[in-house]
Protein backbone atom coordinates (compact mmCIF):
# COMPACT_ATOMS: atom_id res chain seq x y z
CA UNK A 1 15.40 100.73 -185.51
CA UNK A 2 16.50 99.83 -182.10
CA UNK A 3 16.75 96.52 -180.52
CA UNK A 4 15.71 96.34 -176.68
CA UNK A 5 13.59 93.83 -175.94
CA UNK A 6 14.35 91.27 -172.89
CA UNK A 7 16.78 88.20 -172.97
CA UNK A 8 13.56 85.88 -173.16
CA UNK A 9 12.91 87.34 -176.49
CA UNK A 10 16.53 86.59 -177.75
CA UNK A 11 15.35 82.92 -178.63
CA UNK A 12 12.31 84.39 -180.78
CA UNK A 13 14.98 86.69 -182.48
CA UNK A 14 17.16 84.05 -183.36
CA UNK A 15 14.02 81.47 -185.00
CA UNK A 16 13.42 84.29 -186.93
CA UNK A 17 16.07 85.23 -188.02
CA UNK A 18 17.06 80.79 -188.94
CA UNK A 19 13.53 80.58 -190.32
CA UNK A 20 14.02 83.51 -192.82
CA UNK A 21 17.05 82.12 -193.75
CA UNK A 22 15.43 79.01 -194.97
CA UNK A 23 12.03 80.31 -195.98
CA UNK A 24 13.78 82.36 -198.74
CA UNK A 25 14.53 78.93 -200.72
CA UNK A 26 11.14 77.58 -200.09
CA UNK A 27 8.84 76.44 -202.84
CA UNK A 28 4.95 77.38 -202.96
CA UNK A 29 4.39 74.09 -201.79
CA UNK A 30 6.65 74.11 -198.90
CA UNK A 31 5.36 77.73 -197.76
CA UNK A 32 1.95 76.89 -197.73
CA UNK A 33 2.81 74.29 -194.82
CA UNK A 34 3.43 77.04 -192.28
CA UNK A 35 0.08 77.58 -192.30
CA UNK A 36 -2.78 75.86 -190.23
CA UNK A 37 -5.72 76.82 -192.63
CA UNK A 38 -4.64 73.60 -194.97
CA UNK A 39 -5.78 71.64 -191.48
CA UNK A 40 -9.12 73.01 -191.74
CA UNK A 41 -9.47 73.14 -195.76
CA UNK A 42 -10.75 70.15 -195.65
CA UNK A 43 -9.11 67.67 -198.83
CA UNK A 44 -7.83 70.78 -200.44
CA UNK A 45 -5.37 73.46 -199.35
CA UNK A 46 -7.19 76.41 -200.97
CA UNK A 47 -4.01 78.95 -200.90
CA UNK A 48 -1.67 76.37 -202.91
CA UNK A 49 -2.06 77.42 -206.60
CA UNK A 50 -1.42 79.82 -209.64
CA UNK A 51 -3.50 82.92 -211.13
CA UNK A 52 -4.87 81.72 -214.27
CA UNK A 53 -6.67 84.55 -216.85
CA UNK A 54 -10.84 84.06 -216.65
CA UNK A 55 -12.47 86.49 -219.41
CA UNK A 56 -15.78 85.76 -216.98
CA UNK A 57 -13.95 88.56 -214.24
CA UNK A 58 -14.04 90.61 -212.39
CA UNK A 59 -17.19 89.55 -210.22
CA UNK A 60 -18.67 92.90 -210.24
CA UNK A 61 -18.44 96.57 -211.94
CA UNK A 62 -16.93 99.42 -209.78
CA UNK A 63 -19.10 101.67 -211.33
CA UNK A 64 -22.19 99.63 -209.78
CA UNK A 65 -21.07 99.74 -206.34
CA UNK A 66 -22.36 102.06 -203.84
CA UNK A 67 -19.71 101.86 -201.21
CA UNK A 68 -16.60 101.86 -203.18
CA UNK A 69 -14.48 103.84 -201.74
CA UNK A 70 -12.08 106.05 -204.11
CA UNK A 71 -8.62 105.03 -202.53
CA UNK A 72 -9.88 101.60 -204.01
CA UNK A 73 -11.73 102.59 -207.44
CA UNK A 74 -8.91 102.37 -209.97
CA UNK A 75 -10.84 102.65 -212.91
CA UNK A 76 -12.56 105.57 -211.85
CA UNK A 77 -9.71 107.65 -211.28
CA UNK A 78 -8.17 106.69 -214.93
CA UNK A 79 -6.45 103.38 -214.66
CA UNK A 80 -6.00 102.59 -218.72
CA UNK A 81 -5.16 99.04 -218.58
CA UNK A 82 -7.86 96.29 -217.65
CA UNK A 83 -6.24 93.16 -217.56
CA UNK A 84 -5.49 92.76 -214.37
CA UNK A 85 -9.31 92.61 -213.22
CA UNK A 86 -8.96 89.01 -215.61
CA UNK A 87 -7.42 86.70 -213.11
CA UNK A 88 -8.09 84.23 -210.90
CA UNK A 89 -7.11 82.03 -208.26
CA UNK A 90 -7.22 78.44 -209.43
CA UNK A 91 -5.77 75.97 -206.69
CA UNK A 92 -3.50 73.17 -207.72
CA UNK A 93 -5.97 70.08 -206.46
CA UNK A 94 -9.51 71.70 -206.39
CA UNK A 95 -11.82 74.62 -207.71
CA UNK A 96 -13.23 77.25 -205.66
CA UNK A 97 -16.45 77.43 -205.02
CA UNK A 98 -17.79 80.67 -206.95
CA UNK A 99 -18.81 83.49 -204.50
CA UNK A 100 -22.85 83.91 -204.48
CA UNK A 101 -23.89 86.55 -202.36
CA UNK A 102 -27.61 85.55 -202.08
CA UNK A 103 -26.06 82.26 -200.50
CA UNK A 104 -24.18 84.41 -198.49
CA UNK A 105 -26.57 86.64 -197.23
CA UNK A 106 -28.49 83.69 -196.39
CA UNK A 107 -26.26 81.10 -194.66
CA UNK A 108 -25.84 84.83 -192.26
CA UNK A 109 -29.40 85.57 -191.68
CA UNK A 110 -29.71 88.00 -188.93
CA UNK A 111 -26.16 87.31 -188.31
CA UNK A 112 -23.02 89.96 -187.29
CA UNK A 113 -20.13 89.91 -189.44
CA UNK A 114 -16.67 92.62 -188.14
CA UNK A 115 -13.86 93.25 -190.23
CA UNK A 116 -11.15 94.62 -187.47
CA UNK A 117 -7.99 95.67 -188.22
CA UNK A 118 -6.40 98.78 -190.27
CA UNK A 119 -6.68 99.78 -193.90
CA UNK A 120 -6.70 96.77 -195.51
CA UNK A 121 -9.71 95.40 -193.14
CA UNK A 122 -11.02 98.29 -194.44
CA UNK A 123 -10.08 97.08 -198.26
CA UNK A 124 -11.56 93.53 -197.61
CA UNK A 125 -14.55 94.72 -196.29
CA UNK A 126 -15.41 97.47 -199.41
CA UNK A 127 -14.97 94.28 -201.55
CA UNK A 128 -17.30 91.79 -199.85
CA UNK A 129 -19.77 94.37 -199.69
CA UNK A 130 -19.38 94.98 -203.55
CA UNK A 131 -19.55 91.12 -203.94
CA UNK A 132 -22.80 90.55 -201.94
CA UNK A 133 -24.45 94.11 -203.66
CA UNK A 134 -23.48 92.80 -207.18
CA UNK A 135 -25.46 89.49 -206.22
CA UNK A 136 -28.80 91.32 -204.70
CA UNK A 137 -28.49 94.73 -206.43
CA UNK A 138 -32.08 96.12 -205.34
CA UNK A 139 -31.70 94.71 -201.41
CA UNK A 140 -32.26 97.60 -199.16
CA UNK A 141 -29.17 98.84 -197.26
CA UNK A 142 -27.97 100.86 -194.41
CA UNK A 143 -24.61 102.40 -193.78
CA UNK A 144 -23.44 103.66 -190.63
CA UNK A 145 -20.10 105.35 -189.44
CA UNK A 146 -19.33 106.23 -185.96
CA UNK A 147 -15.59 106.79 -185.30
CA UNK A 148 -14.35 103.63 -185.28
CA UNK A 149 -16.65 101.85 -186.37
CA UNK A 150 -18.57 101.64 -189.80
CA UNK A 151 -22.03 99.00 -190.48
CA UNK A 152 -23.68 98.34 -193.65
CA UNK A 153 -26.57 96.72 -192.81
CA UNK A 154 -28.49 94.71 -195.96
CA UNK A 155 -31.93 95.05 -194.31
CA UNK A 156 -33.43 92.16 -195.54
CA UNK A 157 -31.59 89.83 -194.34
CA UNK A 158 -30.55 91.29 -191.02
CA UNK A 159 -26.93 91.08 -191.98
CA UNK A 160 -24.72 93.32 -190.60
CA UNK A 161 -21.01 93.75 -192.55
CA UNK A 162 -18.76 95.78 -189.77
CA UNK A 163 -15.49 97.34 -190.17
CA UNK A 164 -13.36 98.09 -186.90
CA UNK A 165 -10.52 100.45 -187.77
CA UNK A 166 -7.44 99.47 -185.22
CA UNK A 167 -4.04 100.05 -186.52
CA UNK A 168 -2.70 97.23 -184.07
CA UNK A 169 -5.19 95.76 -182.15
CA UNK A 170 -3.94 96.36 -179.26
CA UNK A 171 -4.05 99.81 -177.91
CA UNK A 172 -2.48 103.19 -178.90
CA UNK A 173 -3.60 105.94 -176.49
CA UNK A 174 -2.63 109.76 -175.37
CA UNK A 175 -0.70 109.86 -172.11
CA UNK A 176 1.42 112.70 -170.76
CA UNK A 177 4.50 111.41 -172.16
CA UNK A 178 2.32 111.13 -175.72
CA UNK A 179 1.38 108.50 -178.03
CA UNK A 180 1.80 105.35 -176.24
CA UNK A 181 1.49 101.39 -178.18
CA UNK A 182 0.61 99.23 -174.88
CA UNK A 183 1.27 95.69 -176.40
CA UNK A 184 -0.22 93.83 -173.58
CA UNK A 185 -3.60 96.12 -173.83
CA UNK A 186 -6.49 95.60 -175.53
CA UNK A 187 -9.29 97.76 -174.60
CA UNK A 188 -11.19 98.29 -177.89
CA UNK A 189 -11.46 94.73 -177.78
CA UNK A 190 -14.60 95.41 -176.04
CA UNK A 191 -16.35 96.35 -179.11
CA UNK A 192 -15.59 93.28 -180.72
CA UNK A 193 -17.48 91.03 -178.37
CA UNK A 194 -20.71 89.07 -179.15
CA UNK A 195 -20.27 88.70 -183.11
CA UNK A 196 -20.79 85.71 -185.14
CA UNK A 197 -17.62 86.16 -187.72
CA UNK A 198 -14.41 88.06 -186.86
CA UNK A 199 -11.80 88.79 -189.16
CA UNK A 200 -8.73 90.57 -187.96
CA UNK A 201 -5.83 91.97 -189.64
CA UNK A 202 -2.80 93.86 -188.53
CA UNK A 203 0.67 94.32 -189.69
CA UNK A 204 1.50 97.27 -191.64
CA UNK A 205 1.90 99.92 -189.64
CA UNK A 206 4.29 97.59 -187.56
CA UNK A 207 7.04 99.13 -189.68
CA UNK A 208 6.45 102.80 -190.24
CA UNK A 209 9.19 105.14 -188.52
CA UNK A 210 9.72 108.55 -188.79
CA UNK A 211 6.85 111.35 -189.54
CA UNK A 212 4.41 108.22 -190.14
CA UNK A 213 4.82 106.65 -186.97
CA UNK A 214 1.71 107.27 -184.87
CA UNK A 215 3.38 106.35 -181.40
CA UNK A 216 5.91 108.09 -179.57
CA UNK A 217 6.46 104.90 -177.51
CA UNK A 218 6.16 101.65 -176.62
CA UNK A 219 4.74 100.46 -173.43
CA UNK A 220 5.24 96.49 -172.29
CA UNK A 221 3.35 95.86 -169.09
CA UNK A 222 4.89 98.68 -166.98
CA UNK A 223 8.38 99.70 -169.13
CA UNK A 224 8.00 102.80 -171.27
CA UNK A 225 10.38 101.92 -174.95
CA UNK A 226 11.36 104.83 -177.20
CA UNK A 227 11.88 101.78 -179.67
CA UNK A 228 11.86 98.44 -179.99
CA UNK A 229 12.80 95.60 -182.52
CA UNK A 230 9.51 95.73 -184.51
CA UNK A 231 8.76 91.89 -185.18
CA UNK A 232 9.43 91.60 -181.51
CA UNK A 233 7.08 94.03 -181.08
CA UNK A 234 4.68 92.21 -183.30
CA UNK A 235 5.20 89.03 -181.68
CA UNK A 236 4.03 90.34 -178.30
CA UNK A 237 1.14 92.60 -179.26
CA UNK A 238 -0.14 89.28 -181.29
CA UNK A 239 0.49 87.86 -178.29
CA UNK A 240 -1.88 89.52 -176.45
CA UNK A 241 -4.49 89.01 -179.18
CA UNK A 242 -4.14 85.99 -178.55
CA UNK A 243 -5.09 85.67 -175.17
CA UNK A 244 -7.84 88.09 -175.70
CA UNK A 245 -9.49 85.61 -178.26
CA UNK A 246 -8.70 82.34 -175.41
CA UNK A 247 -10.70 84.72 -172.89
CA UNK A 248 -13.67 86.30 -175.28
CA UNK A 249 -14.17 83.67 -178.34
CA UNK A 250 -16.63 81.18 -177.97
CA UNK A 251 -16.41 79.26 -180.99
CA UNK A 252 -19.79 77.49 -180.63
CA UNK A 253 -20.91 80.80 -181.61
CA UNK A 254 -18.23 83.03 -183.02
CA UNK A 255 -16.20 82.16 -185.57
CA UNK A 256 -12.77 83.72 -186.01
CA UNK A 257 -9.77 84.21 -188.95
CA UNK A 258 -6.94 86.42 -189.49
CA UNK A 259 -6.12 87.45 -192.46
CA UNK A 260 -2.09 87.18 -193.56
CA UNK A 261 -0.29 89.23 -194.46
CA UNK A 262 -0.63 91.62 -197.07
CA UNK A 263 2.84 92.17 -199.16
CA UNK A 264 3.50 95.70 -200.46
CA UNK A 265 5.36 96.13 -204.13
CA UNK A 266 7.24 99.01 -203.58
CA UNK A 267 10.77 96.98 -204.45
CA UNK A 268 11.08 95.94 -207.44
CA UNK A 269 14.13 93.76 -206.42
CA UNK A 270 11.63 90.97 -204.37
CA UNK A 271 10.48 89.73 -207.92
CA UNK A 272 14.20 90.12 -209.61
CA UNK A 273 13.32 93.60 -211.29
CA UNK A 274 15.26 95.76 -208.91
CA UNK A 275 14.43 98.90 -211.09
CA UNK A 276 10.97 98.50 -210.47
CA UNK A 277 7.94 98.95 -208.55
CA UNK A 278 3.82 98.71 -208.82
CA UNK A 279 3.63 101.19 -210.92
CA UNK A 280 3.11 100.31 -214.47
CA UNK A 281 2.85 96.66 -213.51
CA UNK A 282 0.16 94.93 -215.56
CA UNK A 283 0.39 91.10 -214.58
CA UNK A 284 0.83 88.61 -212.34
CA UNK A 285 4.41 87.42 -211.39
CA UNK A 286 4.20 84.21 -212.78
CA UNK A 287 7.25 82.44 -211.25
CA UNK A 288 7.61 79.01 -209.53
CA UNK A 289 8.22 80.88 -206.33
CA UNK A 290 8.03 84.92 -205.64
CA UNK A 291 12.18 85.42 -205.06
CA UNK A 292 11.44 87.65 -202.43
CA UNK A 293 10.31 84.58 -199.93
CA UNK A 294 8.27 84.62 -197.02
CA UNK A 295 7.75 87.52 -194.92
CA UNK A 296 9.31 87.51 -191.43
CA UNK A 297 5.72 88.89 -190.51
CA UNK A 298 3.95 85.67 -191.60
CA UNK A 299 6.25 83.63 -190.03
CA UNK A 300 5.66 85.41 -186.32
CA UNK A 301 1.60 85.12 -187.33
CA UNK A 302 2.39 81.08 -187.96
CA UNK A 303 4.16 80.88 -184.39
CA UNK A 304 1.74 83.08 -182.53
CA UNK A 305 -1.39 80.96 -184.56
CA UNK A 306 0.61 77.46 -183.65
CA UNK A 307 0.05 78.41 -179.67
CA UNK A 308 -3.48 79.63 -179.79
CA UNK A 309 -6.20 77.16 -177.89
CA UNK A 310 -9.45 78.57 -179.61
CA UNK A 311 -9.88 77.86 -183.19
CA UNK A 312 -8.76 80.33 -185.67
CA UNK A 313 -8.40 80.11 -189.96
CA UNK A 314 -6.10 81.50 -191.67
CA UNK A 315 -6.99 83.44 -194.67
CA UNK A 316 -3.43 82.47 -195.85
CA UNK A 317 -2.97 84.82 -198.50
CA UNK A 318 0.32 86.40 -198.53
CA UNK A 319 1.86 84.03 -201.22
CA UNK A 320 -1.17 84.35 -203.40
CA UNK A 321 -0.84 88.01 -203.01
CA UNK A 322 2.80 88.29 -203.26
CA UNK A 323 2.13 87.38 -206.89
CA UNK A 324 -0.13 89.76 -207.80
CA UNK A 325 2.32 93.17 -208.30
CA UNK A 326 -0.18 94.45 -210.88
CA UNK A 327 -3.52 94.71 -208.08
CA UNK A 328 -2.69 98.02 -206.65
CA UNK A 329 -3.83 101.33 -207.12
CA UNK A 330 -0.36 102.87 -207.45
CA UNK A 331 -0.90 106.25 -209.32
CA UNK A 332 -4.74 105.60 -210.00
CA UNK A 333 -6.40 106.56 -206.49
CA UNK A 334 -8.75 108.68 -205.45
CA UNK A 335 -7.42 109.62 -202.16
CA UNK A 336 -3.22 109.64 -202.76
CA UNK A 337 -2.93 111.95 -205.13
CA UNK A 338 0.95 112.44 -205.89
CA UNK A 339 2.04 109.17 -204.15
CA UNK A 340 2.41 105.96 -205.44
CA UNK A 341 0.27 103.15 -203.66
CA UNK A 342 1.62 99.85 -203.57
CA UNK A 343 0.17 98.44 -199.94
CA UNK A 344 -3.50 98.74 -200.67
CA UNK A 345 -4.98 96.89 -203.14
CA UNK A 346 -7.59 98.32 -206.60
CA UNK A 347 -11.25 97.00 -206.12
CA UNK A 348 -12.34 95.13 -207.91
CA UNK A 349 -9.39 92.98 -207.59
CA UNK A 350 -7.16 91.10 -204.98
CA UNK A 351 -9.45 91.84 -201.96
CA UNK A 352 -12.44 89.45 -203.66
CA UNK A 353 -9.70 86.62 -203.86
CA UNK A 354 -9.22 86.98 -200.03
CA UNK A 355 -13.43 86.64 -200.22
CA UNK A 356 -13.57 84.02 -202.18
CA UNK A 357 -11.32 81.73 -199.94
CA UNK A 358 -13.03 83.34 -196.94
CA UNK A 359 -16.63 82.13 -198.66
CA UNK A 360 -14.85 78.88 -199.64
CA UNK A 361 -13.87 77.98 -195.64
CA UNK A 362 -17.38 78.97 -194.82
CA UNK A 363 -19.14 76.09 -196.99
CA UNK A 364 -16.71 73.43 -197.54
């Protein structure tokens, strides 16, 4: 992976680098205080806590869900095991409220709701619309898809659950030269304007190289990269994100959260079982801290969060996550036959944690 970015970047580089260094030894506790969500919690930091076995879960049946789709539906495509649908997130000074669609659905009358962000957007999204379904089973919906964009619409109650599909958020278009990432461009962002909830997500295709890179280069404002350090990267097309919300968010009417990052288990070695990966995992990790540490990733969505003006939550749920090695579909999807699928996550599962806590910042 090559390293050209500009001098003024060098200072970025380097906190990284010193905060990773550190962040590796932190505790649960001490990781949750990068995050800015604790601020607006309330009394209780929601993402501080341990996975504790509930034979009440999951909070719905696959099999009842309409809009399951089957890179999600583990149990459909022969997962044997069942215990990991058993757990759930219990934070260290508080309960979470328990999700309740109808209350949903209601608080959002009429309202517009967009997921935006790649494929696990798309993963959070199946599993709220699972979650509300399994609490108003005979509501009349509507589901649209239109490149981009997808809308189930519970007819009702005028809600409208959207799903934006955006690898980056900012832009990746066809130029002469070929597939170009502009990180100081964001022109879908136009379709993202006027909602009452947005919920972004980006990070994972940050890293891909090779046959599963979908850009041929970089672009930063006029300066054409056939590489570039990828958290650097990162850092500016947040960046620009960033500014979009400052310019387009009113938050009298709009509210806004990113979601954090979402760890992958294909490395056995980040939970001290180097032989391993997902596959065949059936529980939590249930150390005092996930050996692996926190992501470099999170730590650039902290800095870039830390220097936003409009108000934004953050669904911080990579340590929460980072626990759960047994959540993913690994060799029981519908849609990855032959590969092993540790980045996406089996519904219903992790996803309706990341619900849960979104439901939880809504009414507390």
């Amino acid at each position: 992976m090559g390293l050209l970015f500009k001098p003024m970047f060098l200072s970025l580089l380097l906190f990284l680098l010193w905060h990773q260094t550190k962040a590796e030894n932190f505790s649960n506790a001490n990781a949750t205080r990068l995050s800015r969500a604790r601020e607006l919690a309330g009394r209780c930091n929601f993402f501080r806590g341990k996975w504790v076995y509930d034979s009440s879960y999951p909070l719905y049946d696959s099999s009842s869900c309409p809009f399951i789709d089957p890179e999600f539906d583990c149990i459909k495509y022969g997962r044997p095991d069942k215990q990991y649908l058993k757990y759930r997130w219990q934070p260290l000074s508080c309960n979470l409220p328990r999700f309740n669609g109808l209350d949903f659905l209601e608080r959002w009358r009429g309202k517009r709701i967009m997921f935006v962000g790649d494929s696990l957007s798309f993963n959070q999204w199946q599993s709220l619309s699972c979650m509300i379904h399994s609490s108003v089973p005979n509501a009349r919906t509507s589901l649209m898809k239109s490149g981009p964009l997808s809308s189930l619409t519970f007819e009702d109650y005028g809600v409208k659950l959207m799903l934006y599909r955006t690898t980056y958020l900012v832009d990746l278009v066809k130029e002469n030269v070929g597939r170009v990432l502009k990180l100081d461009s964001i022109q879908s962002g136009n379709a993202w304007k006027g909602m009452d909830m947005l919920i972004f997500n980006t990070w994972h295709w940050w890293t891909h190289t090779g046959r599963t890179q979908p850009w041929d280069y970089v672009q930063d404002r006029n300066k054409l990269y056939k590489d570039m350090n990828r958290l650097i990267a990162y850092y500016k097309g947040l960046t620009t994100w960033a500014r979009w919300v400052n310019i387009n968010v009113d938050p009298s009417k709009t509210k806004v959260f990113f979601q954090g990052i979402s760890p992958t288990h294909y490395e056995g070695k980040d939970w001290n079982q180097p032989s391993r990966s997902c596959d065949g995992e059936m529980e939590p990790y249930f150390g005092a801290s996930y050996p692996a540490g926190i992501p470099m990733a999170a730590v650039v969505v902290n800095k870039v969060l830390s220097r936003i003006k409009k108000p934004v939550y953050l669904l911080d749920v990579t340590t929460l996550s980072q626990y759960r090695i047994d959540g993913h579909p690994s060799d029981y999807s519908g849609e990855h036959g032959g590969t092993t699928d540790c980045s996406h996550w089996c519904l219903p599962g992790l996803p309706d944690t990341w619900n849960q806590l979104l439901y939880a910042a809504l009414v507390s």
